[in-house]
C-alpha atoms as a PDB file:
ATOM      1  CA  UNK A   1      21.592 -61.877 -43.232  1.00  0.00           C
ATOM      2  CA  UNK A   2      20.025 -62.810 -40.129  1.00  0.00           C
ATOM      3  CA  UNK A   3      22.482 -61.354 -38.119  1.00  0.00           C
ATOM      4  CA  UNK A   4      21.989 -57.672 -40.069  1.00  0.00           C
ATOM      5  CA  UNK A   5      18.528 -57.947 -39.521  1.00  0.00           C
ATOM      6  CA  UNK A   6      18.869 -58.219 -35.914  1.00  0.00           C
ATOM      7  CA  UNK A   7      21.365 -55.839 -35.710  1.00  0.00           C
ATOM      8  CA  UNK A   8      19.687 -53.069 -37.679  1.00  0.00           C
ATOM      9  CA  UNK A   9      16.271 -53.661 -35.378  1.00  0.00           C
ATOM     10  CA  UNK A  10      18.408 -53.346 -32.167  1.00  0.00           C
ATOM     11  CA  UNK A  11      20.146 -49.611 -33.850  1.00  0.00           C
ATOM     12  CA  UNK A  12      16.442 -49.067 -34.515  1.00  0.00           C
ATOM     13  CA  UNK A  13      15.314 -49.891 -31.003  1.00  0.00           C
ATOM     14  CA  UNK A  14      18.507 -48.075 -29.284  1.00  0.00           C
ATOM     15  CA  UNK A  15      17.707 -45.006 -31.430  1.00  0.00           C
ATOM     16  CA  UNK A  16      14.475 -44.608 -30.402  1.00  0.00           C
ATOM     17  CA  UNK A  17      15.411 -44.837 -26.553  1.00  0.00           C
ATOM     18  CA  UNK A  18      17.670 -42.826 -27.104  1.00  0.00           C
ATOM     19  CA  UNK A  19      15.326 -40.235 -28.754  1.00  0.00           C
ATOM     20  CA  UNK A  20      12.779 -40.947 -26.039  1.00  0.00           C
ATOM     21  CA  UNK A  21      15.545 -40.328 -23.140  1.00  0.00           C
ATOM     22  CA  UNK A  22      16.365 -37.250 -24.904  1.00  0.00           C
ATOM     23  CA  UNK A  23      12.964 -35.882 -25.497  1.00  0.00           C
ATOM     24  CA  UNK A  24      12.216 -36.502 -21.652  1.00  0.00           C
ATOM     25  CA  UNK A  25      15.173 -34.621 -20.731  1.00  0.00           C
ATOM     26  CA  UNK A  26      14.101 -32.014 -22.731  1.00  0.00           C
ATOM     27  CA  UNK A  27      10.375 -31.730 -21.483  1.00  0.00           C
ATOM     28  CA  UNK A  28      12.007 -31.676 -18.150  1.00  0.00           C
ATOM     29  CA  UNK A  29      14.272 -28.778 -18.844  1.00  0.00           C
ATOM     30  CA  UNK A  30      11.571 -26.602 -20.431  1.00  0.00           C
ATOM     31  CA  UNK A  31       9.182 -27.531 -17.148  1.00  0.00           C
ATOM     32  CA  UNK A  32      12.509 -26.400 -14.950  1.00  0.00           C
ATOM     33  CA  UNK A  33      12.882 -23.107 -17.105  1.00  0.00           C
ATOM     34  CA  UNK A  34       9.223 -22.660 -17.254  1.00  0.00           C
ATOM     35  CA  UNK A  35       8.925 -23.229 -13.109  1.00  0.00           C
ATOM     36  CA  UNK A  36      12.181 -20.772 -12.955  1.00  0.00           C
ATOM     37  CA  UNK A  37      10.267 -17.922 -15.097  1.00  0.00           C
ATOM     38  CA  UNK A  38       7.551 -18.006 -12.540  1.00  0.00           C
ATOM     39  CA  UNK A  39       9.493 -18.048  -9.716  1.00  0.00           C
ATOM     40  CA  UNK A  40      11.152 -14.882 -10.862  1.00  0.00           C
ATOM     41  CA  UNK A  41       7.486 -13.199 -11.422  1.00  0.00           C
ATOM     42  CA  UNK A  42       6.489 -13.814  -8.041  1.00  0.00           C
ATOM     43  CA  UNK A  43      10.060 -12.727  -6.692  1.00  0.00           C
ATOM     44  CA  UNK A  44       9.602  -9.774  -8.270  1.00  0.00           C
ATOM     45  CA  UNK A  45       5.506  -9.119  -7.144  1.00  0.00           C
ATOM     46  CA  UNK A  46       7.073  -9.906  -3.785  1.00  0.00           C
ATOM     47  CA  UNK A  47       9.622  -7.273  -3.408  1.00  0.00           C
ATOM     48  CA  UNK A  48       7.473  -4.532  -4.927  1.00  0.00           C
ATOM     49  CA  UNK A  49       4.451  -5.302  -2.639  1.00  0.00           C
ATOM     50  CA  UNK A  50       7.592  -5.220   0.291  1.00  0.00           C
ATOM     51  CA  UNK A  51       8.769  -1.766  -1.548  1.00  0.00           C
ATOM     52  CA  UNK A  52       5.403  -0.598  -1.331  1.00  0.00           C
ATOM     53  CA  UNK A  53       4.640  -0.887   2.515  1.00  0.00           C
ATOM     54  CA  UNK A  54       8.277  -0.763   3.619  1.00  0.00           C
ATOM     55  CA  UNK A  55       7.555   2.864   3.933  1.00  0.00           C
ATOM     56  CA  UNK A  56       4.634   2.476   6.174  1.00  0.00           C
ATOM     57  CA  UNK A  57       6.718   2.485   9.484  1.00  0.00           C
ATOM     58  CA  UNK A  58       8.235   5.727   8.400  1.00  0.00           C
ATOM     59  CA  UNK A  59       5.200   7.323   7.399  1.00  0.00           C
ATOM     60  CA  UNK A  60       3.620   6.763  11.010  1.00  0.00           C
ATOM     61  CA  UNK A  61       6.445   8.171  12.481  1.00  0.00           C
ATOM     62  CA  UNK A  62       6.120  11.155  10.364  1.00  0.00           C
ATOM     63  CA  UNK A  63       2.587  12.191  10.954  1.00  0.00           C
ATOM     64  CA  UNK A  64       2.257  12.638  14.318  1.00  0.00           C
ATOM     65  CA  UNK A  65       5.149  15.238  14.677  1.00  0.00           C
ATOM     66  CA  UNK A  66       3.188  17.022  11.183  1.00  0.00           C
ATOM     67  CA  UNK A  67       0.151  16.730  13.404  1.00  0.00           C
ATOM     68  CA  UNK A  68       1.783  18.852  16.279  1.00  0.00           C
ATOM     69  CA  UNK A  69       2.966  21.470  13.281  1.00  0.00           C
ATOM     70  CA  UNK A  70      -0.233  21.863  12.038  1.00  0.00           C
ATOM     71  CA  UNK A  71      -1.534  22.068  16.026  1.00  0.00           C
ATOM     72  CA  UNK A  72       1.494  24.844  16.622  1.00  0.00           C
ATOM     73  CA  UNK A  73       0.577  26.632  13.039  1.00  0.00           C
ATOM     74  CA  UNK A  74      -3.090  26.868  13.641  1.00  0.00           C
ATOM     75  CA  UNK A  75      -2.834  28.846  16.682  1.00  0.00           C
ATOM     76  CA  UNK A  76      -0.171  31.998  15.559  1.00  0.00           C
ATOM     77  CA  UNK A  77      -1.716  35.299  16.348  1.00  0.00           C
ATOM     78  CA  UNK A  78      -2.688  36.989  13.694  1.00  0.00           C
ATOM     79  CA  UNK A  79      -0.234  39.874  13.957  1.00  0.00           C
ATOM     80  CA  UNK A  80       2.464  36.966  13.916  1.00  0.00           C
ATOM     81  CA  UNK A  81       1.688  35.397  11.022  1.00  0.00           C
ATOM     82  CA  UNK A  82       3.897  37.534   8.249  1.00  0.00           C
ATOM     83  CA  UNK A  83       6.812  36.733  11.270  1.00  0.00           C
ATOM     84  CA  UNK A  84      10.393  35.003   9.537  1.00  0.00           C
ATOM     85  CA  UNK A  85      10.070  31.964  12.351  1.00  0.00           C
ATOM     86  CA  UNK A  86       6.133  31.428  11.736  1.00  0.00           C
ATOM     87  CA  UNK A  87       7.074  31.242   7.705  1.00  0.00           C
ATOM     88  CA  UNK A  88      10.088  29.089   8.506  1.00  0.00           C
ATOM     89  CA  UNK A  89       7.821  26.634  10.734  1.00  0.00           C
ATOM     90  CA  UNK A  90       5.251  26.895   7.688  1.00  0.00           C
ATOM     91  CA  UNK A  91       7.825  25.859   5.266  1.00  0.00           C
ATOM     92  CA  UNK A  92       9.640  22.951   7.643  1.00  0.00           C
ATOM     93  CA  UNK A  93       5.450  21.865   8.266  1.00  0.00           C
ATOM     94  CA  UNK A  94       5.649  22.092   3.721  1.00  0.00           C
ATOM     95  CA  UNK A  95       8.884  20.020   3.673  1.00  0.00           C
ATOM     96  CA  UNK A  96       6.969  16.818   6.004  1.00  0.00           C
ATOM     97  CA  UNK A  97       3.872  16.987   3.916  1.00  0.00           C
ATOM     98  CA  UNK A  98       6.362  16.554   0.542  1.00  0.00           C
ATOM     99  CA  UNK A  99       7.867  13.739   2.408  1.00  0.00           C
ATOM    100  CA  UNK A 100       4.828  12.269   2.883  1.00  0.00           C
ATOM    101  CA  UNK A 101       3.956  12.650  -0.245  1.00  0.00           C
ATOM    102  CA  UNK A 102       6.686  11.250  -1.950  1.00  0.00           C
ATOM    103  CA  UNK A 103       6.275   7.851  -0.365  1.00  0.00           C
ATOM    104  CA  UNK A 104       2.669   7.423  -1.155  1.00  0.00           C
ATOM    105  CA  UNK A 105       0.804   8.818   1.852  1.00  0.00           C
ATOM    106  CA  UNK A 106      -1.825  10.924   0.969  1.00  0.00           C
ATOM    107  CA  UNK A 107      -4.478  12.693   3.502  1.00  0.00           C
ATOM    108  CA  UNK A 108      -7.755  11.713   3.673  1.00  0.00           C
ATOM    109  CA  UNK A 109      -9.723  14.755   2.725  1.00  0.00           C
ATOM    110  CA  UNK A 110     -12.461  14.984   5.195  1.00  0.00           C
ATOM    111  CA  UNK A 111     -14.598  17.963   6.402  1.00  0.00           C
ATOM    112  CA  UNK A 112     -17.702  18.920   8.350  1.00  0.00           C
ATOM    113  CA  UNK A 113     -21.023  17.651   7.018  1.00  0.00           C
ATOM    114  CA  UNK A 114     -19.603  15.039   5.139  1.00  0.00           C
ATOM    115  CA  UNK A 115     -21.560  11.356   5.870  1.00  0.00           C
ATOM    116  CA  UNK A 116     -19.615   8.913   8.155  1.00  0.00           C
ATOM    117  CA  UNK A 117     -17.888   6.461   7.054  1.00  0.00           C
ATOM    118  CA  UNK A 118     -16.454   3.874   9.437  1.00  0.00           C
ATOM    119  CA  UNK A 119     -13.830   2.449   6.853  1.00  0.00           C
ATOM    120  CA  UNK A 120     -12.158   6.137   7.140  1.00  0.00           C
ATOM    121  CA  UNK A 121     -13.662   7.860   9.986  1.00  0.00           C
ATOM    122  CA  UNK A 122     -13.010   6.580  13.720  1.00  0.00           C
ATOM    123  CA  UNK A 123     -15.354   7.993  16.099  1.00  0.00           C
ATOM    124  CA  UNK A 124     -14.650  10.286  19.066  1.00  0.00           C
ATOM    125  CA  UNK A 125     -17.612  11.516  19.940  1.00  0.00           C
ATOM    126  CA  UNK A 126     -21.303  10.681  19.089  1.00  0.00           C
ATOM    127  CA  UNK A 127     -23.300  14.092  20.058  1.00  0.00           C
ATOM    128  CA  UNK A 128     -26.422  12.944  18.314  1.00  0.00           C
ATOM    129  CA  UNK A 129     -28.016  10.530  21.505  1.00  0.00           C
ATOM    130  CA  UNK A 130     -31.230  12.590  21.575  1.00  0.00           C
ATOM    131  CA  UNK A 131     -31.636  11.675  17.733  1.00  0.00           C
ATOM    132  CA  UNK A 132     -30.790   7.967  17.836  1.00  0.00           C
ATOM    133  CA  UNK A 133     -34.262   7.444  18.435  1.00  0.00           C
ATOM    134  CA  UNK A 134     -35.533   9.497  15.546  1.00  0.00           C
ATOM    135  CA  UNK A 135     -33.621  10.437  12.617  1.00  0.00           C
ATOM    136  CA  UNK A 136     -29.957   9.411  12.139  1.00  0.00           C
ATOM    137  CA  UNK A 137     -27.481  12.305  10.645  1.00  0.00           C
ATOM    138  CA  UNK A 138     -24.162  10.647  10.889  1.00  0.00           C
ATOM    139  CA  UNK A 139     -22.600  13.877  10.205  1.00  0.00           C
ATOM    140  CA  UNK A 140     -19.167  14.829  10.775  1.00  0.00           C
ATOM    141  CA  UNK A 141     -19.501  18.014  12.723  1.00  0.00           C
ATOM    142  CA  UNK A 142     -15.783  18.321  13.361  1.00  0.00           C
ATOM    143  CA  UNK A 143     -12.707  16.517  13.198  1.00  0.00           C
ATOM    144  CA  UNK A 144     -10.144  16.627  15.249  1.00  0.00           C
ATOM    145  CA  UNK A 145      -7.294  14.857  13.719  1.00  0.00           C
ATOM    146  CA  UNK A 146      -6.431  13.945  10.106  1.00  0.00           C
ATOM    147  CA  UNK A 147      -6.250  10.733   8.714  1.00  0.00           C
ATOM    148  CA  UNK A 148      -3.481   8.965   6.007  1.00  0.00           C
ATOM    149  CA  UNK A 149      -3.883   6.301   3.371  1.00  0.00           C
ATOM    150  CA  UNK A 150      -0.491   5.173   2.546  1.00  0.00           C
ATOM    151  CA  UNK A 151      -1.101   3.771  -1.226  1.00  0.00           C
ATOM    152  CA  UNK A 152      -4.741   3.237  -1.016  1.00  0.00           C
ATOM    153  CA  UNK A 153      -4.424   1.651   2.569  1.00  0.00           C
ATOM    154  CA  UNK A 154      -5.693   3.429   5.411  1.00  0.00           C
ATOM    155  CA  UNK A 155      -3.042   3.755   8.108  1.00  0.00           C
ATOM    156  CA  UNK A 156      -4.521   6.312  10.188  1.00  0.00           C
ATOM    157  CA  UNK A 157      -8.402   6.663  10.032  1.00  0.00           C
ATOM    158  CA  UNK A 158     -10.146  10.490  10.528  1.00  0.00           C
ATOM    159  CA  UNK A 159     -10.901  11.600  14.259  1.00  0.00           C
ATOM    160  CA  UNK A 160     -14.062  13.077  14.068  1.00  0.00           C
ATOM    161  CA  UNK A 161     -17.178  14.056  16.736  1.00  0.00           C
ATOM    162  CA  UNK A 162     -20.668  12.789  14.657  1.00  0.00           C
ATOM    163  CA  UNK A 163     -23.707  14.019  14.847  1.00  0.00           C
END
């Protein structure tokens, strides 16, 4: 009887670390799955913050031959301007701007008298040195080459002459 006894306490005692063993390896599978799940999130915050700049290089590449359309555009003679090469120029100059578009880049919209700003606005000139000792303007009185956020960012700040 003695014998059953001691028997049935060591099942008892094998059972539960057995249990205990199997618990643990099951705690440590849910952490692993868990740890996995998070990994993928940030995998996946990763490549669309890498989807959403990867563009960037392209973009900068872009606007400066758009800036030389909009330089050739802006000076057609007036007689030339219903012309078939001056409205295919005008529609290739259309075509960059949808490209632009279409990856995020969007142009600052800046004009004269608008306030400086020196998060979007890089300064060319400063024509107001007579007024720095009085009263300050910081007006844009022209700008002289447009600026590009590419999803928010600023890639290319304003050109502009402040007065």
């Amino acid at each position: 009887m003695k014998k059953d006894a001691k028997n049935k306490e060591k099942e008892v005692k094998k059972t539960e670390v057995e249990q205990n063993k199997e618990n643990e390896y099951l705690d440590g599978w849910k952490r692993c799955q868990a740890d996995f799940e998070n990994y993928k999130k940030m995998q996946m915050e990763s490549q669309r913050e890498f989807v959403k700049y990867a563009a960037e290089n392209l973009v900068l590449q872009i606007i400066p031959v758009l800036d030389n359309f909009h330089m050739s555009t802006d000076h057609v003679p007036e007689d030339q301007k219903n012309n078939a090469w001056v409205t295919g120029i005008m529609h290739i100059q259309k075509q960059l701007e949808n490209v632009l578009k279409e990856n995020g880049a969007t142009e600052i919209e800046t004009k004269e008298g608008d306030q400086f700003n020196p998060e979007i606005h890089e300064a060319l000139e400063d024509n107001n040195q007579e007024a720095k000792s009085k009263e300050q303007k910081n007006e844009i009185s022209k700008v002289i080459l447009k600026g590009y956020k590419l999803n928010g960012k600023v890639i290319r700040a304003v050109k502009v002459v402040v007065e």
